[in-house]
Protein backbone atom coordinates (compact mmCIF):
# COMPACT_ATOMS: atom_id res chain seq x y z
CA UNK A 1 0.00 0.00 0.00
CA UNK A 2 2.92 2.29 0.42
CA UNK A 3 2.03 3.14 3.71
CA UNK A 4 4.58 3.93 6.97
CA UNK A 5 3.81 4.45 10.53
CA UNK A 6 5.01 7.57 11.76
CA UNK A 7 4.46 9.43 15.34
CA UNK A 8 1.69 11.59 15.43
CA UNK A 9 2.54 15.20 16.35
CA UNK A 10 -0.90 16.45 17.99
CA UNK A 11 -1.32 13.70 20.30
CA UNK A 12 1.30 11.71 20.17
CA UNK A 13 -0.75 8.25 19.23
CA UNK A 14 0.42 6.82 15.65
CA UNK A 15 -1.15 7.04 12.34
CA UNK A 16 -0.58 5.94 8.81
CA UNK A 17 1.34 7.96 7.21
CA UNK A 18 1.49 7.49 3.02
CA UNK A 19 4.19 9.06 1.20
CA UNK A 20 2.47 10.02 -1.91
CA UNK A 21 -1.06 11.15 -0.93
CA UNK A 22 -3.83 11.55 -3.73
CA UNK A 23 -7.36 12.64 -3.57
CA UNK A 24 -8.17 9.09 -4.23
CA UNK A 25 -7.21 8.62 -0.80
CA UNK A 26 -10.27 9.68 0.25
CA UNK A 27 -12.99 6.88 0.28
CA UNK A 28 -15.91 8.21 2.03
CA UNK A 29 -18.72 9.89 0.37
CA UNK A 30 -18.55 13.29 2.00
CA UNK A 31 -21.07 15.99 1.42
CA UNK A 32 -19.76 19.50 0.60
CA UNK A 33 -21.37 21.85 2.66
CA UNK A 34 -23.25 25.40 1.29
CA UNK A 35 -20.55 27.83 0.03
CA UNK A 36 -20.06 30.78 3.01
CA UNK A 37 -19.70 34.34 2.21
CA UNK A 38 -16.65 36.56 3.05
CA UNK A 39 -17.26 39.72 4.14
CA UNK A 40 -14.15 41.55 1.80
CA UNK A 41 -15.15 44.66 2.42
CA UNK A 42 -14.05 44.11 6.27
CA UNK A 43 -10.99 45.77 6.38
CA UNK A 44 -8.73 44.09 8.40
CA UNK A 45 -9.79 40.47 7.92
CA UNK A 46 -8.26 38.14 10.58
CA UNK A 47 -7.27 35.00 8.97
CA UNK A 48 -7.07 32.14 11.25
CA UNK A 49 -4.06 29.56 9.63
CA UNK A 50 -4.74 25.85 10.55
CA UNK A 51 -1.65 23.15 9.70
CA UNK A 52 -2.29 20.51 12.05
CA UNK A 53 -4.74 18.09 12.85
CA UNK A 54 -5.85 19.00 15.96
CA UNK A 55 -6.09 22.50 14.55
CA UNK A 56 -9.17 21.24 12.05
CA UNK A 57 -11.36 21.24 14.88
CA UNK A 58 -11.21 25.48 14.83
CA UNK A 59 -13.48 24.76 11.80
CA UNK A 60 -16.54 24.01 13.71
CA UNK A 61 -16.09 25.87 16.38
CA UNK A 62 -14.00 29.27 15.50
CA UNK A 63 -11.98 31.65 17.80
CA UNK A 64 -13.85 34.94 18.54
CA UNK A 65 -12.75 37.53 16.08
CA UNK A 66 -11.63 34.86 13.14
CA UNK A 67 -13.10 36.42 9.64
CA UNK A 68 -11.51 33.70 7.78
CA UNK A 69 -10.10 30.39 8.32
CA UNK A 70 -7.13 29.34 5.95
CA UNK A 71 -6.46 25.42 5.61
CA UNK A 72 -2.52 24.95 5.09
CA UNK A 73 -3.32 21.75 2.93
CA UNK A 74 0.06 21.32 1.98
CA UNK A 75 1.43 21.76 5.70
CA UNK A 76 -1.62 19.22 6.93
CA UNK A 77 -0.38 16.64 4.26
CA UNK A 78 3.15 16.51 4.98
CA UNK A 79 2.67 15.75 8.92
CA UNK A 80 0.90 13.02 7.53
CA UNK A 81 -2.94 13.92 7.86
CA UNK A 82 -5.52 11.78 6.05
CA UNK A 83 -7.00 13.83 3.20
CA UNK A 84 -10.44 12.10 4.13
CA UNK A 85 -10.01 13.86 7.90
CA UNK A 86 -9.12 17.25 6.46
CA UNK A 87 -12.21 17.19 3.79
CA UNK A 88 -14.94 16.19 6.85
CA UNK A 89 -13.47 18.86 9.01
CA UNK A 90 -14.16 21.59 6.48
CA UNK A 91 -17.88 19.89 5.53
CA UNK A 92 -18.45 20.84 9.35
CA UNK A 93 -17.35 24.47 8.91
CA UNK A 94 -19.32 27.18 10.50
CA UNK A 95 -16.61 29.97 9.53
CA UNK A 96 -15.56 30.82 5.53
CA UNK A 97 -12.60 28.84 4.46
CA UNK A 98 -9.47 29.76 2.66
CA UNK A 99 -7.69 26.49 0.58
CA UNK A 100 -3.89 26.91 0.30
CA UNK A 101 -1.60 24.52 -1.20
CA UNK A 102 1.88 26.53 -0.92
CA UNK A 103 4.95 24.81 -3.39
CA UNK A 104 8.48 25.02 -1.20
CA UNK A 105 9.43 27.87 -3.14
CA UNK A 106 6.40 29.82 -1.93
CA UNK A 107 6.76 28.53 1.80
CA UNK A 108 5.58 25.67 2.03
CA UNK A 109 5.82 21.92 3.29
CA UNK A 110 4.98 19.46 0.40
CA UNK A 111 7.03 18.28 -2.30
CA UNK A 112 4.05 18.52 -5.00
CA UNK A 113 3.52 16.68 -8.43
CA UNK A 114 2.29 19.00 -11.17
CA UNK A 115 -0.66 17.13 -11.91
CA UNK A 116 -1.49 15.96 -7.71
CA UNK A 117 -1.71 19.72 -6.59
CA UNK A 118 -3.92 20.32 -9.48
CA UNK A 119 -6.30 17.17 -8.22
CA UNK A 120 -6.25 17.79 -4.77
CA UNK A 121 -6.87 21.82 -5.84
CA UNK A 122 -10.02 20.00 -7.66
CA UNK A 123 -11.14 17.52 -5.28
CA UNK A 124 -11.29 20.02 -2.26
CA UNK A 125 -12.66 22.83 -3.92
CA UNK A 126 -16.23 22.67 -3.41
CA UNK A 127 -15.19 22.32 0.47
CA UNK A 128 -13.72 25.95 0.33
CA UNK A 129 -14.63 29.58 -0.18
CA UNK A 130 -12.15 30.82 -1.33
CA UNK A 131 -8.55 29.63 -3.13
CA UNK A 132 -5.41 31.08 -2.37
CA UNK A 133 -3.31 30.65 -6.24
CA UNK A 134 0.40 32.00 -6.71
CA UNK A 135 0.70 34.51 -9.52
CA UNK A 136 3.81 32.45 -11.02
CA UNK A 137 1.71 29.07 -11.19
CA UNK A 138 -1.28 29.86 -13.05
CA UNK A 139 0.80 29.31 -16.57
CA UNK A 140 0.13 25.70 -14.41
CA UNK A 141 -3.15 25.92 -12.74
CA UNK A 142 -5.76 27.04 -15.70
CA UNK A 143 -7.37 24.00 -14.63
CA UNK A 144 -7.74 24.94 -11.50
CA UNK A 145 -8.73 29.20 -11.96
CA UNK A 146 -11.14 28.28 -14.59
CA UNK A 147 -12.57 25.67 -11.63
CA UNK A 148 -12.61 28.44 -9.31
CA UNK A 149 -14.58 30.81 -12.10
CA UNK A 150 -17.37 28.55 -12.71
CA UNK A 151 -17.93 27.25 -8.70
CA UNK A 152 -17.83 31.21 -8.14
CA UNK A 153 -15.27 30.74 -5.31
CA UNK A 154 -13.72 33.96 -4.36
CA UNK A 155 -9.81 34.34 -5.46
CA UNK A 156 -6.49 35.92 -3.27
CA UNK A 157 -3.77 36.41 -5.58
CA UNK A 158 -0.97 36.00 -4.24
CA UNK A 159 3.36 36.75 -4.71
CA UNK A 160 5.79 35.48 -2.53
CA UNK A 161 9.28 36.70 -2.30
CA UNK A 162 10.66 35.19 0.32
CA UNK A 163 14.29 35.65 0.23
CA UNK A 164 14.88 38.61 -1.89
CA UNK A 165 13.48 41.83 -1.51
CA UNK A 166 10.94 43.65 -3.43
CA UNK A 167 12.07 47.14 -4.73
CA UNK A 168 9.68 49.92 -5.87
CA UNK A 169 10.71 48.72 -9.73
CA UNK A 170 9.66 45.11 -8.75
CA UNK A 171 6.58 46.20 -6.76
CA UNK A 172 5.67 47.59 -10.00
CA UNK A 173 5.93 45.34 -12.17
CA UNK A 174 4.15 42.65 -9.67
CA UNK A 175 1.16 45.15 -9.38
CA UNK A 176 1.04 45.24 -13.25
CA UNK A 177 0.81 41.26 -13.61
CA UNK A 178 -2.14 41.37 -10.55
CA UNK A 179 -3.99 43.65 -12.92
CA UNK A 180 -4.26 40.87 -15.57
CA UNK A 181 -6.52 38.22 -13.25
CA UNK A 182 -9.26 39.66 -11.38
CA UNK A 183 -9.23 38.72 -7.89
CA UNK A 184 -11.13 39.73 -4.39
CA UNK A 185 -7.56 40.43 -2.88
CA UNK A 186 -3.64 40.86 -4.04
CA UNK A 187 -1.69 39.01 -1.58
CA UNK A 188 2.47 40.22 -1.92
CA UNK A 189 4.96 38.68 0.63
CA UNK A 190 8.29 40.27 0.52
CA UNK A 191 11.51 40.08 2.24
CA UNK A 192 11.71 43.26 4.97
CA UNK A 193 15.20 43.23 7.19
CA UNK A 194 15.67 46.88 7.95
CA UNK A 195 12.75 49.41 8.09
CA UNK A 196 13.62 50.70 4.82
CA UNK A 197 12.10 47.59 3.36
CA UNK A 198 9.44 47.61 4.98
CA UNK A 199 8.79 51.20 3.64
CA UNK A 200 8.85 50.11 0.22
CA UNK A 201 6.25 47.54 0.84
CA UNK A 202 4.07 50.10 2.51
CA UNK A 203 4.12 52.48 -0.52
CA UNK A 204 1.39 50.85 -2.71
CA UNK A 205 -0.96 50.80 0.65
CA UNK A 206 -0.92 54.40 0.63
CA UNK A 207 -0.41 55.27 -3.46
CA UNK A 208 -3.27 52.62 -4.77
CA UNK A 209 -6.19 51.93 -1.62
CA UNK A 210 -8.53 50.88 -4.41
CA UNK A 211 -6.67 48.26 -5.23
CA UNK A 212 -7.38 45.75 -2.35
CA UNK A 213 -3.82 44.73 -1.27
CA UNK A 214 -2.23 42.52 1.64
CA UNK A 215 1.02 42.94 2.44
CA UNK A 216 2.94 40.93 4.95
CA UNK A 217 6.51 40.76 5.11
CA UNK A 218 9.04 37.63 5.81
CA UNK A 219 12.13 38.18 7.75
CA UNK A 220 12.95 39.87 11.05
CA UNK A 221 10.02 42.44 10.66
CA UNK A 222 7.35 39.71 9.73
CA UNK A 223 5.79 40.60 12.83
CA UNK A 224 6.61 43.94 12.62
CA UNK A 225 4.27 44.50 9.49
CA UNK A 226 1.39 42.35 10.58
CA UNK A 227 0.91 45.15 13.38
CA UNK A 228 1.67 48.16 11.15
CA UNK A 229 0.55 47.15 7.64
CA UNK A 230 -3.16 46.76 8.08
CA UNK A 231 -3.15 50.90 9.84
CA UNK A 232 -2.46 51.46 6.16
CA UNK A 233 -4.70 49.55 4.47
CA UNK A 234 -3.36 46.13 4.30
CA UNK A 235 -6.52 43.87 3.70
CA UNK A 236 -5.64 40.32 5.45
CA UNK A 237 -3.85 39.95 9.09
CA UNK A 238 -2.90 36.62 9.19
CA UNK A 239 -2.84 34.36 12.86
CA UNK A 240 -2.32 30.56 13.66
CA UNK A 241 -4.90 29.00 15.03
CA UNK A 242 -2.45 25.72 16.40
CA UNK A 243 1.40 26.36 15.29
CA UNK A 244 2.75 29.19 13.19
CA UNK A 245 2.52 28.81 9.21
CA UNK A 246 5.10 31.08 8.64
CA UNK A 247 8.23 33.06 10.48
CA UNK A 248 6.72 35.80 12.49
CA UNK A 249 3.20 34.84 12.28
CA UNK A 250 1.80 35.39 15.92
CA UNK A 251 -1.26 32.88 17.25
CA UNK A 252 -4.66 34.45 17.33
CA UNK A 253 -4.82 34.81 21.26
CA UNK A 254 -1.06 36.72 21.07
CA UNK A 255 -1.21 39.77 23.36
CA UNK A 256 1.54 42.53 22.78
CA UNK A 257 2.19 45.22 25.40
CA UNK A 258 3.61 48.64 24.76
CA UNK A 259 6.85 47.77 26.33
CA UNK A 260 7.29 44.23 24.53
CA UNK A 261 6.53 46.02 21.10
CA UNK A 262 10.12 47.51 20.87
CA UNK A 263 10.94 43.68 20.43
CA UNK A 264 8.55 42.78 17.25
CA UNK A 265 9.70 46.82 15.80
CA UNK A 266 13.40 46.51 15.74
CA UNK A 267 15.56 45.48 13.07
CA UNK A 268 18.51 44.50 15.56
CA UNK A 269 17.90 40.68 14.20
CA UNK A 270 18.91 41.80 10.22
């Protein structure tokens, strides 16, 4: 079957763990529940990250002040959750969910086939609200935005650049390509180590507010511009709702004082 056991990280029992998931994996006949609607005109959303699976019980029963809940499919897969238990948690939703299926090279956990994240993009769709799709993969997934088009799932477009930073020439040119697919929100992810950076990825907050933009930052001022970003306009604040997706990315119960602040601000760690 091509199936290993591995140690379970939520509760420490032992599950099978198969190397190559599919969507034929899953073998029960689940029911996709009535599409949700996401109140995009909220500005911030909260969006609630989930990545484990103890975390897909936040799906039926929501933190306070969660807009959104975004399911890290590619995180859940490679620490060896079913597909089956991931696609009956989000039939029992009772909060709008956000499908992501990051590639390594936009942060993520799952060494993906071509033609797997498309089917597993297919198979969960009508279990979501809304897709999160990578501006450099759609050359890849037509399949999958025409998909999203005719379900009438809502779309974040999204750019990650994780390990170099964005100038104001590349910012640019990135807001030109957005312009070509129509989406609810732009999602851009750059690289901020000094304050200077993350001044350049504040700009198009203040120079285009029509244009529905989030903008987070990776690096040692990730946190940093989830606190200052959405004051100008950034659409999405992102949160874990069980253990961080990203670098930086504070839980959704994460208090800050004013004296602990100086800590997330600072650009000592560049």
């Amino acid at each position: 079957m091509g199936y290993r056991v591995a140690r379970g990280k939520d509760k420490g029992d032992d599950f099978p763990l198969k190397k190559n998931p599919t969507i034929g994996d899953v073998k029960a006949s689940v029911e996709a529940p009535p599409k949700k609607a996401i109140a995009w005109k909220t500005t911030p959303l909260t969006v609630g990250t989930i990545s484990t699976g103890e975390g897909l019980d936040f799906l039926a029963k929501p933190p306070a002040g969660i807009d959104l809940a975004e399911v890290r499919l590619d995180l859940l897969l490679s620490k060896g959750v079913e597909p089956e238990k991931i696609m009956e948690a989000m039939a029992k939703k009772e909060i709008p969910v956000l499908l992501t299926l990051r590639t390594r090279e936009e942060g993520g956990a799952f060494n993906w086939r071509s033609r797997q994240r498309v089917l597993f993009f297919l198979g969960f769709l009508p279990f979501a609200d809304a897709v999160d799709l990578e501006l450099t993969n759609l050359p890849r997934l037509g399949r999958v935005l025409r998909a999203v088009r005719r379900s009438k799932r809502d779309l974040v477009l999204s750019s990650h650049s994780l390990k170099r930073k964005l100038t104001p020439l590349r910012l640019k040119r990135l807001l030109s390509q957005f312009r070509k697919t129509r989406a609810h929100v732009y999602k851009v992810v750059g690289l901020a180590r000094k304050p200077r950076d993350l001044r350049a990825l504040a700009e198009p907050l203040l120079a285009l507010p029509h244009m529905r933009l989030a903008i987070l930052a990776s690096g040692p001022l990730a946190t940093a511009s989830r606190l200052s970003l959405p004051a100008l306009g950034s659409r999405l604040v992102y949160v874990h709702l069980d253990e961080p997706a990203a670098p930086g990315q504070p839980g959704h119960d994460t208090s800050f004082t004013l004296a602990g602040l100086r800590n997330f601000l600072s650009a000592k760690k560049a």
